[in-house]
C-alpha atoms as a PDB file:
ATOM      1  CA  UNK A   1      86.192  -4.679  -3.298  1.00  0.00           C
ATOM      2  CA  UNK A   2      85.105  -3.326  -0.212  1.00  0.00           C
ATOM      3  CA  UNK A   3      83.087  -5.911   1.461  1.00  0.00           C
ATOM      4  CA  UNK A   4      80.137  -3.518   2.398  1.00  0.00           C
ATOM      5  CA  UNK A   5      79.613  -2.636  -0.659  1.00  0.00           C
ATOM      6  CA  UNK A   6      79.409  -6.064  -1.876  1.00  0.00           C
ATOM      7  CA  UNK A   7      77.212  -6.905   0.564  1.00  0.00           C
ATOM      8  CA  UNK A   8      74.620  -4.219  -0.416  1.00  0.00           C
ATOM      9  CA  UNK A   9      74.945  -4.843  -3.918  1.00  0.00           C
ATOM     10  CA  UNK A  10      74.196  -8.459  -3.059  1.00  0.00           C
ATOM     11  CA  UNK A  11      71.107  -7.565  -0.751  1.00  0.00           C
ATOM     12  CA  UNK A  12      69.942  -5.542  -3.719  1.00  0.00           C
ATOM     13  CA  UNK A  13      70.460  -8.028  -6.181  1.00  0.00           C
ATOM     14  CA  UNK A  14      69.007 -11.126  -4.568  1.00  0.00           C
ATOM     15  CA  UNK A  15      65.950  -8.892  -3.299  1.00  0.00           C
ATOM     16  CA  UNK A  16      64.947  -8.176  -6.112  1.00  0.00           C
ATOM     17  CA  UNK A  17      65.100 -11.566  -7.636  1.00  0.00           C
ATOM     18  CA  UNK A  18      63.123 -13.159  -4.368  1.00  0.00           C
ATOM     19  CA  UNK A  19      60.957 -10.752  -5.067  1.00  0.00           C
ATOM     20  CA  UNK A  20      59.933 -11.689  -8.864  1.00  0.00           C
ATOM     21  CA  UNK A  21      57.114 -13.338  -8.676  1.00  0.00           C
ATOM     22  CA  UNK A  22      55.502  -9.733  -7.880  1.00  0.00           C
ATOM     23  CA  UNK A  23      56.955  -8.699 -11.603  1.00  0.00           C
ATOM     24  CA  UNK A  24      56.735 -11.838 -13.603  1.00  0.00           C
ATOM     25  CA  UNK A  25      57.126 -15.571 -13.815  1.00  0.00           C
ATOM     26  CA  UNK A  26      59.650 -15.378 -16.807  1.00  0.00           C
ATOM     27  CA  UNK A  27      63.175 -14.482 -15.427  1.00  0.00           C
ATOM     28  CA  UNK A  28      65.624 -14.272 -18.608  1.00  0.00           C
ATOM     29  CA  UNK A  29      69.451 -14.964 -18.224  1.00  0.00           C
ATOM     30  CA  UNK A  30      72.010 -12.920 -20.998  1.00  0.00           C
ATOM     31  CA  UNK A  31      75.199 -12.475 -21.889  1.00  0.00           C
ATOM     32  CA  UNK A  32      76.784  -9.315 -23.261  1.00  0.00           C
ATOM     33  CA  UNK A  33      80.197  -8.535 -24.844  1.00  0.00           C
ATOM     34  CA  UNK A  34      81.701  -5.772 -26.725  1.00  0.00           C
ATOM     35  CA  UNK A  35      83.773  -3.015 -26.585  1.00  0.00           C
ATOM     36  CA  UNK A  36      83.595   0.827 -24.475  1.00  0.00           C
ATOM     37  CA  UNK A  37      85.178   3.591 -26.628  1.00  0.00           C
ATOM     38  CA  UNK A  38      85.643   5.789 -23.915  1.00  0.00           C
ATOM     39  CA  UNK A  39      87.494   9.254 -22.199  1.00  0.00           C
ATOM     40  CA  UNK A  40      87.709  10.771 -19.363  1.00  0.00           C
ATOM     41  CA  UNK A  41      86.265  14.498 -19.295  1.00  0.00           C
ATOM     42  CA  UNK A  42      88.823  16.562 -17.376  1.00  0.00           C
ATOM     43  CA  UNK A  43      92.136  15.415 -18.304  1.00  0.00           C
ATOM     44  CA  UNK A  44      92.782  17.397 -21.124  1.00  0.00           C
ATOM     45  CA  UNK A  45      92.951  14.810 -23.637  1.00  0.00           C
ATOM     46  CA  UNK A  46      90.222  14.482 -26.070  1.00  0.00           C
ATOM     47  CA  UNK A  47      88.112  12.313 -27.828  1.00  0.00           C
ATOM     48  CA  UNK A  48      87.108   8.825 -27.522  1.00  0.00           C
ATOM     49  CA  UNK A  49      90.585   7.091 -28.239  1.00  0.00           C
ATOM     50  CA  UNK A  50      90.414   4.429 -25.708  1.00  0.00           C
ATOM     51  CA  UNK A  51      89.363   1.296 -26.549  1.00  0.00           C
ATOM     52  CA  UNK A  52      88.259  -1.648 -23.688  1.00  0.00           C
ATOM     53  CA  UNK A  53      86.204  -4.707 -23.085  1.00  0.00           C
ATOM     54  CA  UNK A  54      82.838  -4.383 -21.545  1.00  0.00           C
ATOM     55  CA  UNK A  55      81.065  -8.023 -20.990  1.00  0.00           C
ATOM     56  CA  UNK A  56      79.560 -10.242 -18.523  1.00  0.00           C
ATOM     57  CA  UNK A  57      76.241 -12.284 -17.741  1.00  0.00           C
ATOM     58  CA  UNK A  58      72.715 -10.492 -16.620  1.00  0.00           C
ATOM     59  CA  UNK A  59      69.200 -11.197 -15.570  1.00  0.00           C
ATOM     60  CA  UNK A  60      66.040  -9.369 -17.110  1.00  0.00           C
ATOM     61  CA  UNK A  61      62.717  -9.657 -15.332  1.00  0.00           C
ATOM     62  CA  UNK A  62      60.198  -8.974 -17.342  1.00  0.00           C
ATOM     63  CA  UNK A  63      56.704  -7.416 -15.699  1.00  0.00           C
ATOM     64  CA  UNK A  64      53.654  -5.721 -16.140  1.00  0.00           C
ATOM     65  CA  UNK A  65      50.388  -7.159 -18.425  1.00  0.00           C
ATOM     66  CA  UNK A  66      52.263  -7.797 -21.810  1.00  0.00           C
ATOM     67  CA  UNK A  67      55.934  -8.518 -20.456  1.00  0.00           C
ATOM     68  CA  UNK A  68      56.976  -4.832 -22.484  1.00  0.00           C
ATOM     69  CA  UNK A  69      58.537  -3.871 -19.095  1.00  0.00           C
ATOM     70  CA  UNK A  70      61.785  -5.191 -17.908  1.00  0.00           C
ATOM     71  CA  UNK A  71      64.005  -4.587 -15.164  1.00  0.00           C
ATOM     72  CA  UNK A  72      68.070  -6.090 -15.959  1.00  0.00           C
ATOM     73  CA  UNK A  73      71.024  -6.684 -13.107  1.00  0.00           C
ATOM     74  CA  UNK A  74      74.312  -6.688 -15.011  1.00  0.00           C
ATOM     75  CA  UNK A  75      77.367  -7.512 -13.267  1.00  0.00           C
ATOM     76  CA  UNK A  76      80.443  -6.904 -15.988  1.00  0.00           C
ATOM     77  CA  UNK A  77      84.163  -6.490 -16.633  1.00  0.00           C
ATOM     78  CA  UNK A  78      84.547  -2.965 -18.085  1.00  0.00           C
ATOM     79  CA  UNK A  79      87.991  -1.482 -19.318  1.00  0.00           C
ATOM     80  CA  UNK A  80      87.834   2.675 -19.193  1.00  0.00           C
ATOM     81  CA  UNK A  81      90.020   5.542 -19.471  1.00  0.00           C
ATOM     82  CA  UNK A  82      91.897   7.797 -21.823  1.00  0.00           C
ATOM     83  CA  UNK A  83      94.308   8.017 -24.328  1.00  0.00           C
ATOM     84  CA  UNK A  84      96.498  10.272 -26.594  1.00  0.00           C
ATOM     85  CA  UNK A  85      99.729   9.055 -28.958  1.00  0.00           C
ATOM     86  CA  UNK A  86     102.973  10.473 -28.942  1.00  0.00           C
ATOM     87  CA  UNK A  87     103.461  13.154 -31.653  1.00  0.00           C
ATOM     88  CA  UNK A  88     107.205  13.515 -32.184  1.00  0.00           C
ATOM     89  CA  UNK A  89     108.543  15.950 -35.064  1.00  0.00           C
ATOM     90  CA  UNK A  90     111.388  15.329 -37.366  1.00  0.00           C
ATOM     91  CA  UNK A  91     114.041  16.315 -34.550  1.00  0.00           C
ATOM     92  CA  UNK A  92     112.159  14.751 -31.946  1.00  0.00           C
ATOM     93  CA  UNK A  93     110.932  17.704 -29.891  1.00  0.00           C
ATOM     94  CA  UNK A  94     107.215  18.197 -29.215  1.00  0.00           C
ATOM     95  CA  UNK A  95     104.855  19.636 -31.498  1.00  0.00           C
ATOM     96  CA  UNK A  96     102.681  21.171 -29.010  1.00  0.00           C
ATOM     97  CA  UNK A  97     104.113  22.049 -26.159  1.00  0.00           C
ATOM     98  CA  UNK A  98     101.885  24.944 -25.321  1.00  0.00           C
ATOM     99  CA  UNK A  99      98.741  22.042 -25.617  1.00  0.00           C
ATOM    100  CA  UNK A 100      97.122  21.996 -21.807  1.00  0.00           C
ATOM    101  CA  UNK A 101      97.971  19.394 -19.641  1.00  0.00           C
ATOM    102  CA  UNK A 102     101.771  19.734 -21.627  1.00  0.00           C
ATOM    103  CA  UNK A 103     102.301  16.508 -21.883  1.00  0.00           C
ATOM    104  CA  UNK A 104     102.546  14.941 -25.849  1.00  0.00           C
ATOM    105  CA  UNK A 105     101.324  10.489 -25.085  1.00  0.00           C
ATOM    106  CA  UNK A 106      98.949  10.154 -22.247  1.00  0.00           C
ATOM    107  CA  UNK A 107      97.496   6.497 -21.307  1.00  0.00           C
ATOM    108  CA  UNK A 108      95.047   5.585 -18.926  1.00  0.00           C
ATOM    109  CA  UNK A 109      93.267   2.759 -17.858  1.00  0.00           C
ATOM    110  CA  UNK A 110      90.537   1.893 -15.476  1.00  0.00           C
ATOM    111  CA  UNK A 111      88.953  -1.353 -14.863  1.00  0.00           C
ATOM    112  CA  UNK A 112      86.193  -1.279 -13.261  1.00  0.00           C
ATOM    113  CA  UNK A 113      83.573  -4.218 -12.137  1.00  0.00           C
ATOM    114  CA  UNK A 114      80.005  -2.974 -12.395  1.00  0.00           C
ATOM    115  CA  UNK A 115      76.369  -3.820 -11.526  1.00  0.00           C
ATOM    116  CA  UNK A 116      74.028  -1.809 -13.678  1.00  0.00           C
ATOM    117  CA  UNK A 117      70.089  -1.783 -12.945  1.00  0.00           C
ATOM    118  CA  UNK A 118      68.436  -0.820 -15.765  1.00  0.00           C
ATOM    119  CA  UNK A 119      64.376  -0.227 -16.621  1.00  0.00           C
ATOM    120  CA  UNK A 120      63.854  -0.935 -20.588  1.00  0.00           C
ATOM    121  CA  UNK A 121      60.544  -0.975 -22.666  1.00  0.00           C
ATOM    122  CA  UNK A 122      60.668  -2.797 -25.471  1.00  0.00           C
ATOM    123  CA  UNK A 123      58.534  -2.327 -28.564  1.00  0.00           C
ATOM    124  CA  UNK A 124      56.791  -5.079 -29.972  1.00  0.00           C
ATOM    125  CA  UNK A 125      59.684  -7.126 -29.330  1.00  0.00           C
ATOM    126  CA  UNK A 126      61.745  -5.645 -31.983  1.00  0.00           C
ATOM    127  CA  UNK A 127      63.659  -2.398 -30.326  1.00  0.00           C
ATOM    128  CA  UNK A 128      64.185  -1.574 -26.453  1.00  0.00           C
ATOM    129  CA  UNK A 129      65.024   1.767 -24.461  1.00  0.00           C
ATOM    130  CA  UNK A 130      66.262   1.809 -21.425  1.00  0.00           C
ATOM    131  CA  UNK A 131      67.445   4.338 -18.523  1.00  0.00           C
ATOM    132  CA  UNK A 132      69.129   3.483 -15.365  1.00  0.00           C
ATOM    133  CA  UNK A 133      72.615   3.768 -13.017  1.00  0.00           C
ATOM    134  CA  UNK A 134      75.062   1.814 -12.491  1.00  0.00           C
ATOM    135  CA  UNK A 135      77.826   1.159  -9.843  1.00  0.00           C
ATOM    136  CA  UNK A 136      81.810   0.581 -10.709  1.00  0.00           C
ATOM    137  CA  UNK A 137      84.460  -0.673  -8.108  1.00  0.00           C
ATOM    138  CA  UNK A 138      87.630  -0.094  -9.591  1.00  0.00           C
ATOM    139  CA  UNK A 139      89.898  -2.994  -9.692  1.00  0.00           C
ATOM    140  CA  UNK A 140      92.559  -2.069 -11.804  1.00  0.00           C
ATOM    141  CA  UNK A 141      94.401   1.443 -12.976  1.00  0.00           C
ATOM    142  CA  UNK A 142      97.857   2.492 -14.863  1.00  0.00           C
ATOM    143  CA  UNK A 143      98.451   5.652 -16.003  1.00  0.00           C
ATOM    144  CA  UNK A 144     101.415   7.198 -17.703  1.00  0.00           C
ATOM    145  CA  UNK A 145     102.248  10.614 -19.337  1.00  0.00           C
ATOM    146  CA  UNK A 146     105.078  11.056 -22.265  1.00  0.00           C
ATOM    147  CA  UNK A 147     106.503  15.011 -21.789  1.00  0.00           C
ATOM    148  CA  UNK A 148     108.858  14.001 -24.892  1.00  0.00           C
ATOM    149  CA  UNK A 149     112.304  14.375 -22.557  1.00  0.00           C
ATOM    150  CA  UNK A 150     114.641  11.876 -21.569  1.00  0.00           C
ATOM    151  CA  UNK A 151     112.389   9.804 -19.373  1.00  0.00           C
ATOM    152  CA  UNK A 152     109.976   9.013 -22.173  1.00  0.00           C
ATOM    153  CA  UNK A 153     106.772   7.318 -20.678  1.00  0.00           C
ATOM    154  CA  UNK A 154     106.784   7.444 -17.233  1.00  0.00           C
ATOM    155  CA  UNK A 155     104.223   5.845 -14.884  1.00  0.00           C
ATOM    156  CA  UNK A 156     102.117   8.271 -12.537  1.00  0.00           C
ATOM    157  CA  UNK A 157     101.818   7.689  -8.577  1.00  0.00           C
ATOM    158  CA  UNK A 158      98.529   5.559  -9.053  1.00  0.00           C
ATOM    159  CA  UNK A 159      97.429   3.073  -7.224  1.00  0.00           C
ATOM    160  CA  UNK A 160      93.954   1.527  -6.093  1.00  0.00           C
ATOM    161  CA  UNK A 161      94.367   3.504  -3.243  1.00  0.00           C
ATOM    162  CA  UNK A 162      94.625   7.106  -4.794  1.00  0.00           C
ATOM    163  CA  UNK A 163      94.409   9.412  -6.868  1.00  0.00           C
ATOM    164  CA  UNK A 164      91.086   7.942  -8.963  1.00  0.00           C
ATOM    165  CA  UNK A 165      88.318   7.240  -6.542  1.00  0.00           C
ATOM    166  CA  UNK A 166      87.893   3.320  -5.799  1.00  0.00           C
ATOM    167  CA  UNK A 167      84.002   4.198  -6.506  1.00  0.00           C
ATOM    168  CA  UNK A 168      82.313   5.404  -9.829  1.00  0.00           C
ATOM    169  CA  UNK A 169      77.825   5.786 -10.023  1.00  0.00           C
ATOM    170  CA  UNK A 170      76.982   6.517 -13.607  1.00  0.00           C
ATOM    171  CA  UNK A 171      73.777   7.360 -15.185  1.00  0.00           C
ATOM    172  CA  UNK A 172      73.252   5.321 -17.999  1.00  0.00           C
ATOM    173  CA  UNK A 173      70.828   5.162 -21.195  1.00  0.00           C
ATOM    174  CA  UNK A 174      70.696   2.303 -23.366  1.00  0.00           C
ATOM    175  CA  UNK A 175      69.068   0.792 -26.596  1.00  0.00           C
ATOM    176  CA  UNK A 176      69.453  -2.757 -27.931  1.00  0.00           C
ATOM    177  CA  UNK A 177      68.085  -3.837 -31.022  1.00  0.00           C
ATOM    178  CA  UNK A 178      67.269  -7.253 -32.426  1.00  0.00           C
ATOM    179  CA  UNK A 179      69.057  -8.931 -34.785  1.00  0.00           C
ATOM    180  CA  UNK A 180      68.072 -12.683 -34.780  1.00  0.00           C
ATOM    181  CA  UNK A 181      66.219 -14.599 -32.635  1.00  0.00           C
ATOM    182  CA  UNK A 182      67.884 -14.438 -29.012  1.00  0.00           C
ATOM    183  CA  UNK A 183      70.859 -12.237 -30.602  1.00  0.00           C
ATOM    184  CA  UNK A 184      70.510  -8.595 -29.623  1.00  0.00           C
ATOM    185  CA  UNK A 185      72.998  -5.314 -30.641  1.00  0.00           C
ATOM    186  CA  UNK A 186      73.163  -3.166 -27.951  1.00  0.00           C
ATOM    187  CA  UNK A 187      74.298   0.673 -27.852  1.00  0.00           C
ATOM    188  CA  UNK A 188      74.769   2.299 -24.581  1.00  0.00           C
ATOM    189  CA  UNK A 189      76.071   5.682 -23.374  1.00  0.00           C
ATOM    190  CA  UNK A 190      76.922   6.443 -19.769  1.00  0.00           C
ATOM    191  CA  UNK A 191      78.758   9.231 -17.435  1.00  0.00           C
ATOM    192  CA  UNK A 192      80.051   9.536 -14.202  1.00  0.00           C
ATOM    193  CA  UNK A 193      77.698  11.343 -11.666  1.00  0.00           C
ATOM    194  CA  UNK A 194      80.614  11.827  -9.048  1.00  0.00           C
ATOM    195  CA  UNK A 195      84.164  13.410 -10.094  1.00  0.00           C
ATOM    196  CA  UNK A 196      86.390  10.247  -9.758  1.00  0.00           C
ATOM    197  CA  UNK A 197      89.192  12.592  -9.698  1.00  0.00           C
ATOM    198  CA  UNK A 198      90.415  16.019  -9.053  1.00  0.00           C
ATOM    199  CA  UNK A 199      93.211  17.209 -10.683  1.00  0.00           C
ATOM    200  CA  UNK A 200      95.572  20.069 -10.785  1.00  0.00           C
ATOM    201  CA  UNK A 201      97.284  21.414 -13.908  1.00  0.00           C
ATOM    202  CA  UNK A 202     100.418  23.265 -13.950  1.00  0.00           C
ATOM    203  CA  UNK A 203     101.599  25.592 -17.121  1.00  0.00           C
ATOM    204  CA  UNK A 204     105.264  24.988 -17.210  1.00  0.00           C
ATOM    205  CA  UNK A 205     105.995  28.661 -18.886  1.00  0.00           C
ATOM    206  CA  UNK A 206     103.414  30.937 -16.630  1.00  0.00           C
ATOM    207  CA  UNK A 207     103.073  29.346 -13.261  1.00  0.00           C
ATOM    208  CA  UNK A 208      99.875  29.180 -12.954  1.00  0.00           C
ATOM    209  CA  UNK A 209      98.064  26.452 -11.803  1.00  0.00           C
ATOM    210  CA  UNK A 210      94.135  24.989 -12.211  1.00  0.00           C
ATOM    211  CA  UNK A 211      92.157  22.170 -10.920  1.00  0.00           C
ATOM    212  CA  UNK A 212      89.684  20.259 -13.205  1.00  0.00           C
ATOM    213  CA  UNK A 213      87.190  17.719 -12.149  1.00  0.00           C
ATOM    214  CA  UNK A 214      87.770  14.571 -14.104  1.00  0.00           C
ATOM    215  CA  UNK A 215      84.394  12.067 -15.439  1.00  0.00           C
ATOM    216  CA  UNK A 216      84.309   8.832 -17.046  1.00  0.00           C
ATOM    217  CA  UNK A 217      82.472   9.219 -20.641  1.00  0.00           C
ATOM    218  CA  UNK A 218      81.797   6.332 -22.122  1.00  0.00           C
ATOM    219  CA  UNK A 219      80.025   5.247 -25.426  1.00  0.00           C
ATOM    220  CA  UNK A 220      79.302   0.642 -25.339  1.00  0.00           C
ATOM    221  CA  UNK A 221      79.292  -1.422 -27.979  1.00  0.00           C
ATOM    222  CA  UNK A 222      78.082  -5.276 -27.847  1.00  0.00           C
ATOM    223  CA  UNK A 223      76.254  -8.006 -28.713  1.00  0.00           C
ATOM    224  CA  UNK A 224      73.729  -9.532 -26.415  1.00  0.00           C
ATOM    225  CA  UNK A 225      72.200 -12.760 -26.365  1.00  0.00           C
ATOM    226  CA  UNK A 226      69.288 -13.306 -23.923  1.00  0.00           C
ATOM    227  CA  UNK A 227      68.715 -16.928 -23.230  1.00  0.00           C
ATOM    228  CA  UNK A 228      65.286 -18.101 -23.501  1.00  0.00           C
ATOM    229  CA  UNK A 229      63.893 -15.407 -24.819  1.00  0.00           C
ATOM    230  CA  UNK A 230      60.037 -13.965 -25.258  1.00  0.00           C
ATOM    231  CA  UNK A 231      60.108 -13.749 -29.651  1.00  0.00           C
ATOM    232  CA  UNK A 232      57.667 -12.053 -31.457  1.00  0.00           C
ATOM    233  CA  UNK A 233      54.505 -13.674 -31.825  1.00  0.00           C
ATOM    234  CA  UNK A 234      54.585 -14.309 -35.760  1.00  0.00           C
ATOM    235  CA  UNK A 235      50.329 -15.266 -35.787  1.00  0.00           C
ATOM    236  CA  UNK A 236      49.582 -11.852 -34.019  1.00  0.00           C
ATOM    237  CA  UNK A 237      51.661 -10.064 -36.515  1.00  0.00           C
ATOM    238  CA  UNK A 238      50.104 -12.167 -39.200  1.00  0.00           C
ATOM    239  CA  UNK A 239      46.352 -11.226 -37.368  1.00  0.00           C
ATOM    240  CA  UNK A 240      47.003  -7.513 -37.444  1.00  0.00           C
ATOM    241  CA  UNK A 241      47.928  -7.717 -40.948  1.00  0.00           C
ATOM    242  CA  UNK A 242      44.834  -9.437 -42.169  1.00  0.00           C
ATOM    243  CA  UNK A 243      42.611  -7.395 -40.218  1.00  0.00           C
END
């Protein structure tokens, strides 16, 4: 990772956990894992067909008069990218070879490391919404394409160093619900700001050639447990019923 970046995520980060006693004097640790069903808009494949871990530890800071405010700092392990099977007919020739893109199996697969910052306000300590960004330094990527011939899957030219950007800001919204105590299911959907590519397309019968701008899209599930965490207070509850 490029260590400027790190360094400003860091400065970020640590400022604004110096800085919590202007929020609140309740800093929460977490820990979320789960799974991204995700695709990359662009490539000509469709649909959410890849399937990747998303996980990793956090800190929420909860602030304002009744703690309903929170700010979270994730820093995670998040598997993206795209995917379409192989389709082969009885005699082994492609089904749909006039399909853009022309190419029948297509893998991809990014790993990223992320830091999201996130604002959620949760109601009545039962449901919380959230919007925010989030930065990705890709880590990882493979990609190969299956055009049914001889050579079968072969791997693209990709490395950390091209084609995919080594960068990736999304905009994020999320909702996590509780389901026991410090246990938490979280839903979160989140897409690329940036391009992290741009690709060309060829069609192998005409000529002709177009570029497409390529975004991760990217729907989270997981399960979050926040470690000493602010519960309902059951003899409000009980109050507000009586009264």
């Amino acid at each position: 990772m490029n260590s400027r970046r790190l360094l400003f995520i860091f400065i970020v980060s640590a400022s604004l956990i110096l800085t919590e006693r202007t929020f609140s004097q309740h800093i929460l640790g977490a820990v979320s894992a789960g799974i991204n069903l995700s695709q990359v808009d662009g490539d000509e494949v469709y649909g959410f067909k890849k399937v990747g871990f998303n996980g990793g530890p956090s800190v929420i800071i909860p602030f304002g008069k009744d703690k309903k405010w929170s700010v979270t700092i994730e820093l995670l392990y998040s598997q993206l990218g795209s995917r379409q099977k192989s389709v082969y007919g009885a005699s082994d020739t492609i089904r749909d070879s006039t399909r853009a893109g022309f190419y029948d199996g297509y893998r991809l697969s990014l790993n990223y490391v992320q830091v999201p910052v996130i604002v959620h306000f949760t109601d009545k300590r039962f449901i919380a919404g959230g919007l925010g960004f989030q930065y990705g330094q890709l880590v990882g990527v493979t990609e190969y394409e299956d055009y049914n011939d001889l050579r079968g899957f072969v791997r693209s030219k990709t490395t950390l160093q091209g084609p995919y950007t080594r960068s990736d800001l999304q905009a994020l919204a999320d909702v996590r619900i509780r389901v026991y105590r410090g246990f938490w299911f979280n839903v979160r959907y989140s897409y690329s700001i940036l391009p992290i590519r741009t690709r060309e397309f060829v069609n192998p019968f005409f000529g002709n050639t177009w570029l497409r701008e390529q975004y991760n899209n990217v729907i989270t599930f997981r399960f979050t447990y926040i470690f000493n965490d602010i519960l309902p207070d059951k003899n409000k509850k009980s109050k507000e019923q009586r009264d």
